[in-house]
Protein backbone atom coordinates (compact mmCIF):
# COMPACT_ATOMS: atom_id res chain seq x y z
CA UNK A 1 107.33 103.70 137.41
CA UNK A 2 106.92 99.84 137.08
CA UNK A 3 106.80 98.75 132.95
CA UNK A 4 103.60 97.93 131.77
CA UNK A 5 103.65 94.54 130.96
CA UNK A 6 101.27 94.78 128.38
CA UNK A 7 103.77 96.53 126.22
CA UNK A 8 105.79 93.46 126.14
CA UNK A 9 106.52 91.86 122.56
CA UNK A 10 107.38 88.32 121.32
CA UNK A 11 109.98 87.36 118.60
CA UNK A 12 110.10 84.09 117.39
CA UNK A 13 112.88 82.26 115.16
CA UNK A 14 112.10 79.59 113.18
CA UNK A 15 113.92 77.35 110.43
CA UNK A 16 113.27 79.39 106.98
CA UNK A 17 115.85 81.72 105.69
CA UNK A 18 115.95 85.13 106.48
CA UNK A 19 118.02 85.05 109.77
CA UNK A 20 119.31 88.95 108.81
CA UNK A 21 115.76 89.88 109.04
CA UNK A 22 115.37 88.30 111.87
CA UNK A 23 118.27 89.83 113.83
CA UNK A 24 117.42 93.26 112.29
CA UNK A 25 114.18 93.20 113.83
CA UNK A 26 115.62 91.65 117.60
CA UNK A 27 117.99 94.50 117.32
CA UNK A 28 115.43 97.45 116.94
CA UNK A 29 112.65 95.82 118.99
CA UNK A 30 115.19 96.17 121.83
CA UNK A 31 116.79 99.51 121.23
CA UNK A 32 112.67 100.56 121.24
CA UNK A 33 113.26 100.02 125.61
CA UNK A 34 110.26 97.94 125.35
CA UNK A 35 110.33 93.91 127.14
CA UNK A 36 111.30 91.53 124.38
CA UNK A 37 110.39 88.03 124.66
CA UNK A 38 112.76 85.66 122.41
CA UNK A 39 112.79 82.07 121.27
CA UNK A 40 114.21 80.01 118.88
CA UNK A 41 113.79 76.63 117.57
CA UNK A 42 117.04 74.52 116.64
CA UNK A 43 116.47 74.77 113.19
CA UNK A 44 116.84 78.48 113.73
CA UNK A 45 119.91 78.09 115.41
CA UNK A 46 121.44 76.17 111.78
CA UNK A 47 120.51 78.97 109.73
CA UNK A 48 121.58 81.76 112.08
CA UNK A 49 125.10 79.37 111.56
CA UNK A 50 124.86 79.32 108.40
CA UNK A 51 123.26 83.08 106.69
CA UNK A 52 125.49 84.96 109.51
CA UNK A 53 128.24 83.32 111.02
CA UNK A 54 126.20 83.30 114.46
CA UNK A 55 126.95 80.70 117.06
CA UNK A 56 123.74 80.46 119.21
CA UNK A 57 123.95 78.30 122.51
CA UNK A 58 119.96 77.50 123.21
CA UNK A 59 120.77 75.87 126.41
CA UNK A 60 123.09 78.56 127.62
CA UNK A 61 121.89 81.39 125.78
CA UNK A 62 124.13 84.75 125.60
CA UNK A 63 122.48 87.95 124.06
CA UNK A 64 126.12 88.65 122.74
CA UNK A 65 125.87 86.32 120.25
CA UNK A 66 123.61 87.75 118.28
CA UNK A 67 125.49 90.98 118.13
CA UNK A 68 123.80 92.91 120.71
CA UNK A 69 125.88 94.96 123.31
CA UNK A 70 123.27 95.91 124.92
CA UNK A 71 121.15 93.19 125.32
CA UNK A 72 117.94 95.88 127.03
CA UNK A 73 115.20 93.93 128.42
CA UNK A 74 115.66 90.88 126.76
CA UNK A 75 114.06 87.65 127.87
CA UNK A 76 115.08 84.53 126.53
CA UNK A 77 112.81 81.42 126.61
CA UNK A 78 113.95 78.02 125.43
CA UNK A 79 111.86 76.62 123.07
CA UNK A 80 110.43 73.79 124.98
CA UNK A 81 110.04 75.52 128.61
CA UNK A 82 106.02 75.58 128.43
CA UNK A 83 106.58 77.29 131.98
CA UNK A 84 107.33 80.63 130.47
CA UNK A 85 104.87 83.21 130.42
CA UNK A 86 104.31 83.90 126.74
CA UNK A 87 103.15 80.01 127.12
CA UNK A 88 99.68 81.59 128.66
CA UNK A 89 96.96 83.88 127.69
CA UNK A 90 97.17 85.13 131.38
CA UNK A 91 100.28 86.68 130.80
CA UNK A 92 100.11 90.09 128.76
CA UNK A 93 101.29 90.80 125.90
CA UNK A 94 101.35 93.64 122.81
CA UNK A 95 102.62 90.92 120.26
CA UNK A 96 104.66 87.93 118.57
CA UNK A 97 106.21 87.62 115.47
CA UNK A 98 107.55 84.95 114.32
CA UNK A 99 110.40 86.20 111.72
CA UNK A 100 111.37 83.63 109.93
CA UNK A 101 108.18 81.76 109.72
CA UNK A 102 108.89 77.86 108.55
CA UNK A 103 106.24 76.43 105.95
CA UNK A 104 106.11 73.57 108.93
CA UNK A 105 105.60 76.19 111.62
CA UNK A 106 103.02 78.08 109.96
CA UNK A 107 101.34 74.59 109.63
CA UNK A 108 101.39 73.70 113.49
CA UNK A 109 99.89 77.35 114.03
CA UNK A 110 97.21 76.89 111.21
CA UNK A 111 95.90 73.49 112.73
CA UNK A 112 96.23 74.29 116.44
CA UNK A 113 99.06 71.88 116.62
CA UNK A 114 101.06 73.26 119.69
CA UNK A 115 104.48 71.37 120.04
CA UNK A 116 106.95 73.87 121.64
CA UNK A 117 106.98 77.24 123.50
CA UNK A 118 106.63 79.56 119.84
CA UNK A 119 103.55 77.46 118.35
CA UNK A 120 102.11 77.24 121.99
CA UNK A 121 102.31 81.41 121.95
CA UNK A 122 101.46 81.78 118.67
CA UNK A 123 97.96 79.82 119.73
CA UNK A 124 97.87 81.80 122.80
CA UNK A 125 97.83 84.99 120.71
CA UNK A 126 95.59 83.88 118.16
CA UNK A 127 93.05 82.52 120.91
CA UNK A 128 93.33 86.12 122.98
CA UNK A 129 92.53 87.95 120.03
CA UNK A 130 96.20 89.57 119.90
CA UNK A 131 98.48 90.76 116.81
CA UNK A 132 100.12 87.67 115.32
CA UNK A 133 102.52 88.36 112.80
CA UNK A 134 104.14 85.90 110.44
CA UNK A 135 106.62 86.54 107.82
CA UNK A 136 107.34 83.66 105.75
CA UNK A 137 110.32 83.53 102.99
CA UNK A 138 109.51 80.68 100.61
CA UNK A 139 109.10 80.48 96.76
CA UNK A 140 107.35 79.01 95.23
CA UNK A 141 104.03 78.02 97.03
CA UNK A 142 102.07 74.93 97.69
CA UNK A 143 98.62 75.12 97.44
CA UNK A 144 99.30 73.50 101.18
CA UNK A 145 101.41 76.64 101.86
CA UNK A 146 98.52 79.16 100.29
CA UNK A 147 95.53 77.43 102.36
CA UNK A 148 97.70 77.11 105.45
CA UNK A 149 98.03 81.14 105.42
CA UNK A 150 94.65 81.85 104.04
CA UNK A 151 93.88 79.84 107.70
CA UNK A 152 96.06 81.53 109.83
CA UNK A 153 94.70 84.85 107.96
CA UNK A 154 91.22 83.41 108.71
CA UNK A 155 91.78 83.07 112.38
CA UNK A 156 93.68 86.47 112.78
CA UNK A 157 96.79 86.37 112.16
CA UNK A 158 98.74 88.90 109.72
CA UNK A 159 100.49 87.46 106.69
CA UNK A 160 103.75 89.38 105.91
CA UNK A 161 105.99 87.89 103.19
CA UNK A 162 109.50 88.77 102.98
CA UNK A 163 109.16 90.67 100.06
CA UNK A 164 111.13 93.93 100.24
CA UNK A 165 109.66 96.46 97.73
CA UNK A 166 112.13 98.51 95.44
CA UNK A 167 110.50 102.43 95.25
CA UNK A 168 112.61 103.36 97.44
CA UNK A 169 115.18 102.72 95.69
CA UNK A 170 117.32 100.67 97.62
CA UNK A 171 121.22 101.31 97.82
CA UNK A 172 122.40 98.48 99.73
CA UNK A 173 121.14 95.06 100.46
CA UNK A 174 120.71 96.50 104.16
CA UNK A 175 118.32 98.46 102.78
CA UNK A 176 115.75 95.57 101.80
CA UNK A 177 116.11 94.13 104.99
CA UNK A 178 115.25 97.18 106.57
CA UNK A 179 112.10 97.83 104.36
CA UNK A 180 110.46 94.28 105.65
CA UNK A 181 111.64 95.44 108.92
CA UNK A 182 109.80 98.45 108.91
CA UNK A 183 106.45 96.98 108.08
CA UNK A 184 106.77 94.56 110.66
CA UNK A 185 107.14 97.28 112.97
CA UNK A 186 104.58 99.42 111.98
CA UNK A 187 102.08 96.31 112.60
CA UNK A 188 103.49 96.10 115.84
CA UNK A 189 102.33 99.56 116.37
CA UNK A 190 106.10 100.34 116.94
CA UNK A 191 107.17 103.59 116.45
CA UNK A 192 110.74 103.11 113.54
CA UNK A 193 112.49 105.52 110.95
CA UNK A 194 114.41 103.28 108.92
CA UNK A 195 113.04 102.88 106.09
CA UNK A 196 111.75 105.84 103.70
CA UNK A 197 108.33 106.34 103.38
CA UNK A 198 106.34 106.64 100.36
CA UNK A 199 104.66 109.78 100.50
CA UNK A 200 106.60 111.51 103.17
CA UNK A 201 109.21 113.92 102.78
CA UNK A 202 111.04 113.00 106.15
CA UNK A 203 115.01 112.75 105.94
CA UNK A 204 116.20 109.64 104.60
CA UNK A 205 117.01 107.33 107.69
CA UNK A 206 119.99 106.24 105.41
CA UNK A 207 121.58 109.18 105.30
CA UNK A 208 121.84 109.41 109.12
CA UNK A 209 122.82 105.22 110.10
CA UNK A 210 124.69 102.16 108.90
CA UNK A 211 124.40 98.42 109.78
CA UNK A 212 126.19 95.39 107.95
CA UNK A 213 123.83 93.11 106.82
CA UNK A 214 126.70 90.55 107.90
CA UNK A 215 125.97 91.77 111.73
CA UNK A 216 122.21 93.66 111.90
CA UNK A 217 122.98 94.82 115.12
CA UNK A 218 125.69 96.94 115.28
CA UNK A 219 124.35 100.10 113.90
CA UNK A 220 126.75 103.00 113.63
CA UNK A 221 125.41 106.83 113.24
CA UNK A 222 127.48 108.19 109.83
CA UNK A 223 129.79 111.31 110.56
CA UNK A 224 129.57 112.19 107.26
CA UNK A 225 128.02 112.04 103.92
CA UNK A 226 130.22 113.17 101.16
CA UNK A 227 128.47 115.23 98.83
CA UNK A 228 126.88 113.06 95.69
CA UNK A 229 127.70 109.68 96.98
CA UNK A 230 124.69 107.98 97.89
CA UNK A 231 126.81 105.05 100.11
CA UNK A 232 127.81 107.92 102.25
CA UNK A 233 131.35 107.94 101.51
């Protein structure tokens, strides 16, 4: 059966900190066997350098450097090819986040400014009435910052700040990442178990897998949990 292409999703990289979220969410987005559209500005590129150790080639772009094996049905774009698809409201799509979201990118997307391939399909999402998610990661706030989201809010887009909650009590720093994760997912209408849910008495995801923040994707399913220690042993 040919894929619908109306399932296919958008990641975006921008020039904030937060490049483990960023990777974490790349990483289950494709292991989800849906079409993932990536692109990344250069800033991106610096802090994927410096938060993780990755080298990232945007004119000769290989999947494996952002720790994936199995790169699924990834697409890259480079961040000024206005010829890609995302680049037009013609071209189908389920959704784009933009993970992390630069304080200057999530100005170009509040006034229509559309300089490169992610504000360009950020616009195009915003204009065909799709979900547009941005998570920023900046303290503290302008009032510049807080009117630029209350704009992008305005027009349709969903603000989602990095900020990981703690009531699940979280055991490892993998497990913050993996909360902001989550909720990103969930507005992507994409179906995830890792993170516990308030609420729900479901098995703890943690007790059953195990990334390194240090590399998000290479998840490894636990053998084991020894009895009382909540790291798994």
């Amino acid at each position: 059966m040919t894929p619908n292409r109306g399932d296919d999703l958008v990641l975006a990289m921008t020039g904030a900190s937060g490049a483990p979220y960023a990777v974490r969410l790349l990483c289950v987005m494709v292991r989800s066997g849906r079409r993932v559209h990536l692109t990344i500005s250069p800033s991106a590129v610096q802090v994927l350098r410096d938060e993780l150790g990755l080298q990232v080639d945007l004119n000769a772009f290989n999947p494996m450097a952002m720790g994936l094996r199995d790169p699924g049905r990834l697409v890259y774009h480079h961040h000024n090819d206005f010829s890609a698809g995302i680049a037009s409201g013609s071209f189908p799509t389920a959704g784009m986040v933009v993970l992390p979201c630069s304080m200057s990118t999530l100005a170009s997307i509040a006034s229509g400014v559309t300089t490169n391939l992610i504000t360009r399909a950020a616009d195009v999402h915003l204009k065909e009435r799709r979900k547009l998610i941005l998570v920023p990661r900046e303290t503290p706030l302008s009032l510049i910052h807080i009117e630029n989201m209350l704009r992008v809010t305005q027009a349709g887009a969903v603000v989602l700040p990095a900020m990981p909650g703690w009531y699940h009590r979280p055991r490892r720093l993998e497990d913050l990442v993996d909360f902001v994760v989550a909720r990103v997912c969930d507005q992507l209408g994409l179906s995830n178990a890792i993170a516990p849910r308030w609420g729900l008495d479901d098995p703890d995801p943690r007790d059953e897998t195990r990334w390194d923040v240090h590399n998000p994707a290479d998840e490894t399913q636990l053998e084991t949990r020894a009895e009382g220690n909540p790291d798994g042993g």
